[in-house]
PDB file of N, CA and C in Angstrom:
ATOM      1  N   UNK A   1     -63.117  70.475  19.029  1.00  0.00           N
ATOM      2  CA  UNK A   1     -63.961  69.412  18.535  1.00  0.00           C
ATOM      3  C   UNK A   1     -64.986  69.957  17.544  1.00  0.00           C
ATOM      4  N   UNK A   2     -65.655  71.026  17.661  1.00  0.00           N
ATOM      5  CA  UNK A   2     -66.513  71.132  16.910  1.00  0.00           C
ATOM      6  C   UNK A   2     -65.973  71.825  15.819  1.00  0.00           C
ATOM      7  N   UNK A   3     -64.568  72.831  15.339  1.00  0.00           N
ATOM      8  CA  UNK A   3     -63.644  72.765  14.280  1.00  0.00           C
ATOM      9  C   UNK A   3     -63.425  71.667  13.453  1.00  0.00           C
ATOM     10  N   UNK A   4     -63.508  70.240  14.197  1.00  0.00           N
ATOM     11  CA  UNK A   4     -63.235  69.024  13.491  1.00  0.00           C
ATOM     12  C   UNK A   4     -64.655  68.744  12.772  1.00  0.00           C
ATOM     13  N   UNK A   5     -65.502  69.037  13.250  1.00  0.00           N
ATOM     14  CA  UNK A   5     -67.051  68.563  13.104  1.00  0.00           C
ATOM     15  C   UNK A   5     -67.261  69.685  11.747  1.00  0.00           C
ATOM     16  N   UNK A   6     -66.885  70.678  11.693  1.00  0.00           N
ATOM     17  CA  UNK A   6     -67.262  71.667  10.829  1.00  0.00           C
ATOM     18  C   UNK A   6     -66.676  71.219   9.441  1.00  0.00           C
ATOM     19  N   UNK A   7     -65.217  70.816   9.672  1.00  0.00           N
ATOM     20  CA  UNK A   7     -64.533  70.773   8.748  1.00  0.00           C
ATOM     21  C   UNK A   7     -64.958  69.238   8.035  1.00  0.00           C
ATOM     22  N   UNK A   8     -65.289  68.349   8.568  1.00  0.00           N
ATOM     23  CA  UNK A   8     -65.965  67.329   8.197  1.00  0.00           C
ATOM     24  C   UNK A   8     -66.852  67.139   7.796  1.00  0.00           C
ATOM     25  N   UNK A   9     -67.832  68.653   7.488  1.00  0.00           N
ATOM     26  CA  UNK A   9     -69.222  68.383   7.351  1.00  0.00           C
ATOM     27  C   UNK A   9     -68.841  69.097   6.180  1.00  0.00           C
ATOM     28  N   UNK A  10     -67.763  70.333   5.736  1.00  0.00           N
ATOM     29  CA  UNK A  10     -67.676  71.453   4.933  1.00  0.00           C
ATOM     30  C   UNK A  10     -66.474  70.372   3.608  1.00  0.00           C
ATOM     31  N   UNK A  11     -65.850  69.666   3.951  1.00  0.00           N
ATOM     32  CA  UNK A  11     -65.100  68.956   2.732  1.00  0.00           C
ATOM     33  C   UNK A  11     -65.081  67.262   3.107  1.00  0.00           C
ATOM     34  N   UNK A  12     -65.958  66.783   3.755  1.00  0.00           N
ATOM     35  CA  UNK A  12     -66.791  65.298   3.678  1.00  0.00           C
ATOM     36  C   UNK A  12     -65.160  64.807   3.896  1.00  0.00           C
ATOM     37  N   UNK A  13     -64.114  64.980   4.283  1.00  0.00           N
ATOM     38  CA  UNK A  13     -63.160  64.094   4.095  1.00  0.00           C
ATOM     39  C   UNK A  13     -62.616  64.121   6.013  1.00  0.00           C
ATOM     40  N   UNK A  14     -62.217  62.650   6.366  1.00  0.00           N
ATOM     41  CA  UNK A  14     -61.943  62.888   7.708  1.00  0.00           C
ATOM     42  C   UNK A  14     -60.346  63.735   8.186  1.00  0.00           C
ATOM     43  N   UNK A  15     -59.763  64.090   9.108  1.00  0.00           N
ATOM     44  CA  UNK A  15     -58.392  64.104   9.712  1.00  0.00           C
ATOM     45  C   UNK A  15     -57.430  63.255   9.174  1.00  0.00           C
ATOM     46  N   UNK A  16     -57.715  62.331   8.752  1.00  0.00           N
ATOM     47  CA  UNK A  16     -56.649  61.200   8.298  1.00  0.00           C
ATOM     48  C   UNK A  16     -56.413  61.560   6.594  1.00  0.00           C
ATOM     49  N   UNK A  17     -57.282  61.736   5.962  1.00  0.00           N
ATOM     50  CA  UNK A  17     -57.667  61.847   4.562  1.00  0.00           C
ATOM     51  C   UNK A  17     -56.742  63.303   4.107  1.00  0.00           C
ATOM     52  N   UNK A  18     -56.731  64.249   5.347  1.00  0.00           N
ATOM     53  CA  UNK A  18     -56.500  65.739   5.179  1.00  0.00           C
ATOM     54  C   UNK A  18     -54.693  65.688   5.272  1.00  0.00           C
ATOM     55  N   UNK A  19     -54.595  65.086   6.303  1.00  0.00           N
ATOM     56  CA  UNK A  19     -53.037  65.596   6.626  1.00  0.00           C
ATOM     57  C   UNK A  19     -51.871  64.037   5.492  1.00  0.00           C
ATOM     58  N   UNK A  20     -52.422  63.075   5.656  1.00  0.00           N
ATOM     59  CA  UNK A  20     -51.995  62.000   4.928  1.00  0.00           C
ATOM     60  C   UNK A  20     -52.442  62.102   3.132  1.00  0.00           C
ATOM     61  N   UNK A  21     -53.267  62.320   2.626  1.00  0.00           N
ATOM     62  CA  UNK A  21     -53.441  63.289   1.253  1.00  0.00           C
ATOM     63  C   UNK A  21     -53.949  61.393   0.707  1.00  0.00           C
ATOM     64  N   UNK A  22     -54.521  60.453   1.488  1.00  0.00           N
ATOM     65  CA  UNK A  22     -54.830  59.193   1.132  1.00  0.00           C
ATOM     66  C   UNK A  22     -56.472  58.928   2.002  1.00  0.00           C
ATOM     67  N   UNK A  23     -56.529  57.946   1.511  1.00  0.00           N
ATOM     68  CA  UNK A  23     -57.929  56.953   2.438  1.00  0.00           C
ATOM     69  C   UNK A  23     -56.838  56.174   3.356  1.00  0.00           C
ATOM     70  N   UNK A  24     -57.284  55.920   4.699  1.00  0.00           N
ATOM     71  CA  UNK A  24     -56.707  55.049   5.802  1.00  0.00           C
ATOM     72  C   UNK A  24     -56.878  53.877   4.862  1.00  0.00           C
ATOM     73  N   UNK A  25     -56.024  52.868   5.273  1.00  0.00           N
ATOM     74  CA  UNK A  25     -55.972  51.152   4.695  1.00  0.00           C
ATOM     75  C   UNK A  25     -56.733  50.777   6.119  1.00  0.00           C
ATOM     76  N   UNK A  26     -57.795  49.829   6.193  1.00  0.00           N
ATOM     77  CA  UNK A  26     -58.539  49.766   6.774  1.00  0.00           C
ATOM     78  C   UNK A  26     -59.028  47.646   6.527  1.00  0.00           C
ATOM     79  N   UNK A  27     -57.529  46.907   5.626  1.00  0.00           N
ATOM     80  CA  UNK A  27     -57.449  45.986   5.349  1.00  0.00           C
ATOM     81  C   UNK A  27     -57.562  44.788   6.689  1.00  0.00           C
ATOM     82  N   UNK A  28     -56.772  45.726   7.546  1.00  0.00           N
ATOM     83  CA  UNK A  28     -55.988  44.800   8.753  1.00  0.00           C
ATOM     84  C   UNK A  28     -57.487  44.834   9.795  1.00  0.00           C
ATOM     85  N   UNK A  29     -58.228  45.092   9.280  1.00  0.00           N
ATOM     86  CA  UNK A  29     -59.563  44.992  10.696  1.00  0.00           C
ATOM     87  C   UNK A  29     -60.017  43.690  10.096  1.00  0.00           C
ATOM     88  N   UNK A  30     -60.332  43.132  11.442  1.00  0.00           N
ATOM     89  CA  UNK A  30     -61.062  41.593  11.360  1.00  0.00           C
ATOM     90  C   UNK A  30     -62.450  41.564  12.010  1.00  0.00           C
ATOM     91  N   UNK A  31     -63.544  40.674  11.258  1.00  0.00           N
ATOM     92  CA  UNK A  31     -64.678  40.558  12.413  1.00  0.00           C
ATOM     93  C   UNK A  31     -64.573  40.203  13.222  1.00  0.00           C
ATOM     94  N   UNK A  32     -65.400  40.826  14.553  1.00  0.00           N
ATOM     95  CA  UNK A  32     -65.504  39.654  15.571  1.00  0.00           C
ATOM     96  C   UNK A  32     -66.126  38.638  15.412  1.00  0.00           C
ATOM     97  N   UNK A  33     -65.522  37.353  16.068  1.00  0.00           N
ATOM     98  CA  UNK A  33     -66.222  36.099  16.235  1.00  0.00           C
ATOM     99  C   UNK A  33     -65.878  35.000  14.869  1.00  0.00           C
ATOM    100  N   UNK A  34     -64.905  36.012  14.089  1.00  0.00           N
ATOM    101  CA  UNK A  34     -64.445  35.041  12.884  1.00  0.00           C
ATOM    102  C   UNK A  34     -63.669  33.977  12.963  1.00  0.00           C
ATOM    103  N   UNK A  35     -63.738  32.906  12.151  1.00  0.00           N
ATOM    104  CA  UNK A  35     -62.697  31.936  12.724  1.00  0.00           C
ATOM    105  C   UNK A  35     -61.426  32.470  11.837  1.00  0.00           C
ATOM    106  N   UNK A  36     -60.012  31.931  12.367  1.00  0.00           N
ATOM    107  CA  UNK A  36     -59.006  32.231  11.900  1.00  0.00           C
ATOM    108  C   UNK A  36     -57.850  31.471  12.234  1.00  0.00           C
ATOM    109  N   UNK A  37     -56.599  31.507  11.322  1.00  0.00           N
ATOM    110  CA  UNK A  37     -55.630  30.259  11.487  1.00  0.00           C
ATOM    111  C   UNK A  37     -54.499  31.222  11.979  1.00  0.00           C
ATOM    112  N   UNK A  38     -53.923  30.968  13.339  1.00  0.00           N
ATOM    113  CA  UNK A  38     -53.206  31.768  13.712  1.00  0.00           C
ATOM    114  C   UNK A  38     -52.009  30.807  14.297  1.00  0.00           C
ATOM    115  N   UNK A  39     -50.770  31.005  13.277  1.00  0.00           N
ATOM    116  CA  UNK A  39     -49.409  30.784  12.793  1.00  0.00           C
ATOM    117  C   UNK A  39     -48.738  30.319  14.975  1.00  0.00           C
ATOM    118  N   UNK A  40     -48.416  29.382  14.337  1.00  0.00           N
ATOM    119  CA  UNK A  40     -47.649  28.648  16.098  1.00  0.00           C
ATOM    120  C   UNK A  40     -46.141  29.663  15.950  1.00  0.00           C
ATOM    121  N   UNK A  41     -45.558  30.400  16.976  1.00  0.00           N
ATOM    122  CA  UNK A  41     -44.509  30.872  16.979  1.00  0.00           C
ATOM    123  C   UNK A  41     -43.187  29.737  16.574  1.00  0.00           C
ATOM    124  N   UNK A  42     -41.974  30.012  16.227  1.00  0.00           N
ATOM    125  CA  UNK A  42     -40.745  29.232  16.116  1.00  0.00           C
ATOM    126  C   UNK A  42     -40.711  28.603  17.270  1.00  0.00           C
ATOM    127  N   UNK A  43     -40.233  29.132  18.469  1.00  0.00           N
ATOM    128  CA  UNK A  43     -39.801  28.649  19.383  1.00  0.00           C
ATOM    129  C   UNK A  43     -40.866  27.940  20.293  1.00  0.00           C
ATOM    130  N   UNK A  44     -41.995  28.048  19.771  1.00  0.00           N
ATOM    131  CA  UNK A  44     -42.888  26.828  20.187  1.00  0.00           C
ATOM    132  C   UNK A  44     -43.041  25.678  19.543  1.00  0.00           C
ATOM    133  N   UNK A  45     -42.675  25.383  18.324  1.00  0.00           N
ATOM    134  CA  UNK A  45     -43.654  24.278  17.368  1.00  0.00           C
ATOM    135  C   UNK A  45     -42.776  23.231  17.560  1.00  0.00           C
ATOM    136  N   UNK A  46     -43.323  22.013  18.182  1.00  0.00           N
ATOM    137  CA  UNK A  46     -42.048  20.679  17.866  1.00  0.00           C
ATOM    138  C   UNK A  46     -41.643  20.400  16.265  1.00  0.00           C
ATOM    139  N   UNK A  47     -40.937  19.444  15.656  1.00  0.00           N
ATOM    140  CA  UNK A  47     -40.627  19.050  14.837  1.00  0.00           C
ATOM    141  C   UNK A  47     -41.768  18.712  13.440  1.00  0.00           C
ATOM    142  N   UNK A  48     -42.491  17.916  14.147  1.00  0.00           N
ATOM    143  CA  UNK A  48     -43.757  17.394  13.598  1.00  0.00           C
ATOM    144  C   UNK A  48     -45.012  17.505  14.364  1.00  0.00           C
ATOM    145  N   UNK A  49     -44.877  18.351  14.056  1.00  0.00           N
ATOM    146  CA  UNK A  49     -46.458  19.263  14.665  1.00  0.00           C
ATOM    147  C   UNK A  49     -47.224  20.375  13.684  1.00  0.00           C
ATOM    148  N   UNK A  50     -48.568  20.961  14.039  1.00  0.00           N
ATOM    149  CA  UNK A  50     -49.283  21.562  13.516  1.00  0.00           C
ATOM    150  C   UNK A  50     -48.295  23.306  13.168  1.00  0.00           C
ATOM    151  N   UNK A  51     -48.480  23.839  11.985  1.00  0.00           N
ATOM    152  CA  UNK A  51     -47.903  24.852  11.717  1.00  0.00           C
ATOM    153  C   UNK A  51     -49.223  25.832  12.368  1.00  0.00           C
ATOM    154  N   UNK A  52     -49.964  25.737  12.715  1.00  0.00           N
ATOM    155  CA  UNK A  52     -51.138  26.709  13.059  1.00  0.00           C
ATOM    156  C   UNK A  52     -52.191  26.528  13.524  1.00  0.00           C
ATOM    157  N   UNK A  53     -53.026  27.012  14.563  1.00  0.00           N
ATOM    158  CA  UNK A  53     -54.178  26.694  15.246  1.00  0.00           C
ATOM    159  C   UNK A  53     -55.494  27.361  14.894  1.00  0.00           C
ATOM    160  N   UNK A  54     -56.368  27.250  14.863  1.00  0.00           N
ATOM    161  CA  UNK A  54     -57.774  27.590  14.555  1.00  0.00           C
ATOM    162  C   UNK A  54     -57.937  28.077  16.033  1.00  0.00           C
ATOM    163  N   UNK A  55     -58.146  29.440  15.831  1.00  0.00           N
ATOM    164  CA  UNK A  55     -58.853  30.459  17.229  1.00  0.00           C
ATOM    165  C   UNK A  55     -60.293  31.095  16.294  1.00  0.00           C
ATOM    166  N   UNK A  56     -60.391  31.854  17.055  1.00  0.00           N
ATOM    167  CA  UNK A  56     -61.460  32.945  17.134  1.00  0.00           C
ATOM    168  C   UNK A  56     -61.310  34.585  17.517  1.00  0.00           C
ATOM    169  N   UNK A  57     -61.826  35.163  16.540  1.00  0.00           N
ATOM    170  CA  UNK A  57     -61.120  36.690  16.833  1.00  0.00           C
ATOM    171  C   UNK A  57     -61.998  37.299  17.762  1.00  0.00           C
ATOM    172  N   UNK A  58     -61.510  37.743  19.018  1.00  0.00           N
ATOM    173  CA  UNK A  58     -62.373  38.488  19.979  1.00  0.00           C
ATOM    174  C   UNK A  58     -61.961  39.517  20.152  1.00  0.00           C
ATOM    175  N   UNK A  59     -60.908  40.418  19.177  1.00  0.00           N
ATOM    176  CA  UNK A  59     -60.919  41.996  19.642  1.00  0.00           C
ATOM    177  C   UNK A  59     -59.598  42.105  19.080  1.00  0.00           C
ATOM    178  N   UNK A  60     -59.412  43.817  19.912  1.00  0.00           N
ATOM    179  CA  UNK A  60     -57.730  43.674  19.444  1.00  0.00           C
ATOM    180  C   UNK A  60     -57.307  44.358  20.709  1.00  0.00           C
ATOM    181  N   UNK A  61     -56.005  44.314  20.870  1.00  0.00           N
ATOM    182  CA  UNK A  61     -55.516  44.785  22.412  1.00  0.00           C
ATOM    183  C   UNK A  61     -55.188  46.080  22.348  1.00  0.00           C
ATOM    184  N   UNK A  62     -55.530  46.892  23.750  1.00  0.00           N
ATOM    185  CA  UNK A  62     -55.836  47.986  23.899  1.00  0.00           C
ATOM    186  C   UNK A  62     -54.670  48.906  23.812  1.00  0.00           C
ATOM    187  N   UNK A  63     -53.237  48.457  23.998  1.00  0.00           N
ATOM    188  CA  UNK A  63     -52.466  49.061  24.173  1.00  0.00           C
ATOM    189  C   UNK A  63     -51.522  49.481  22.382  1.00  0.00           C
ATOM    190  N   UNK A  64     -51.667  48.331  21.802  1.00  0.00           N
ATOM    191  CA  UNK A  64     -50.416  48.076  20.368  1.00  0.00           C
ATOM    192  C   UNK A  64     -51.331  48.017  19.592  1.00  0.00           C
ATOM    193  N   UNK A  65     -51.034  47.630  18.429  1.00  0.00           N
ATOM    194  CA  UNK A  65     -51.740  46.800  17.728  1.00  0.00           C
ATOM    195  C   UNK A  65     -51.488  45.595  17.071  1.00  0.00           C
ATOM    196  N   UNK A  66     -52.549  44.626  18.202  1.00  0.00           N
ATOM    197  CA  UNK A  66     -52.473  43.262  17.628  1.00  0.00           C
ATOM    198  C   UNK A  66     -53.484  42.958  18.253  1.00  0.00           C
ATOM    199  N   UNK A  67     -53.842  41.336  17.634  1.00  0.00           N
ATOM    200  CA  UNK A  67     -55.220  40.992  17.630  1.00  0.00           C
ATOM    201  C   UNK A  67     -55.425  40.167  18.821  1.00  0.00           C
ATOM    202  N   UNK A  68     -56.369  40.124  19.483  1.00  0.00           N
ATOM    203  CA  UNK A  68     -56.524  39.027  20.611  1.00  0.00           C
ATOM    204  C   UNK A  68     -57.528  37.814  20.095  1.00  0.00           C
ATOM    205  N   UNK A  69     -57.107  36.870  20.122  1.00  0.00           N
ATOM    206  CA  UNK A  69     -57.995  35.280  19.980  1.00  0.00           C
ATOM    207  C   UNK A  69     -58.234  34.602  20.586  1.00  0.00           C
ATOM    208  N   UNK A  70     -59.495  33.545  20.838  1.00  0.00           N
ATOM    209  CA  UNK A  70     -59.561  32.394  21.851  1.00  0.00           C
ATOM    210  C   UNK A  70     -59.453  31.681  20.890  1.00  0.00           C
ATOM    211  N   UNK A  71     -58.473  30.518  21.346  1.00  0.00           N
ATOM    212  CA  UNK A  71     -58.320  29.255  21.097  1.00  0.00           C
ATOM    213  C   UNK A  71     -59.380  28.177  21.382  1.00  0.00           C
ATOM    214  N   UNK A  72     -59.653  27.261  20.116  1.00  0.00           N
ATOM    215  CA  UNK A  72     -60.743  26.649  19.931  1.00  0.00           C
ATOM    216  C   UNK A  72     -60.087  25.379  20.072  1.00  0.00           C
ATOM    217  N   UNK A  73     -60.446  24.524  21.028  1.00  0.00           N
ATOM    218  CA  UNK A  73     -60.144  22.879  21.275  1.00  0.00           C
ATOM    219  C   UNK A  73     -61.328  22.027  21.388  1.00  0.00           C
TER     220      UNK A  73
END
């Protein structure tokens, strides 16, 4: 750890920057508490129904990556 700390302080660039030879894309982060339109799956949507629901972003899940939302009614 403190090899990482050295080397971060000695060429300002992080672990990601060093071995990937880029800046992380850092596009896919969302605020919390933002509102957002999150797409109804296929095999849920009737015929004539809403293509998408208005949630709220409360995080992202701990295991993958994807986003967790509460649904706003």
């Amino acid at each position: 750890m403190v090899s990482c700390i050295y080397i971060f302080l000695k060429i300002k660039k992080n672990l990601y920057e060093l071995w990937r030879k880029r800046e992380p894309n850092l596009k896919y982060l969302k605020v919390w508490g933002c509102l957002v339109k999150v797409n109804i799956p296929i095999n849920k949507k009737m015929k004539i129904d809403k293509k998408n629901v208005i949630c709220i972003c409360v995080g992202y899940s701990l295991h993958n990556i994807t986003y967790r939302f509460l649904v706003v009614n």
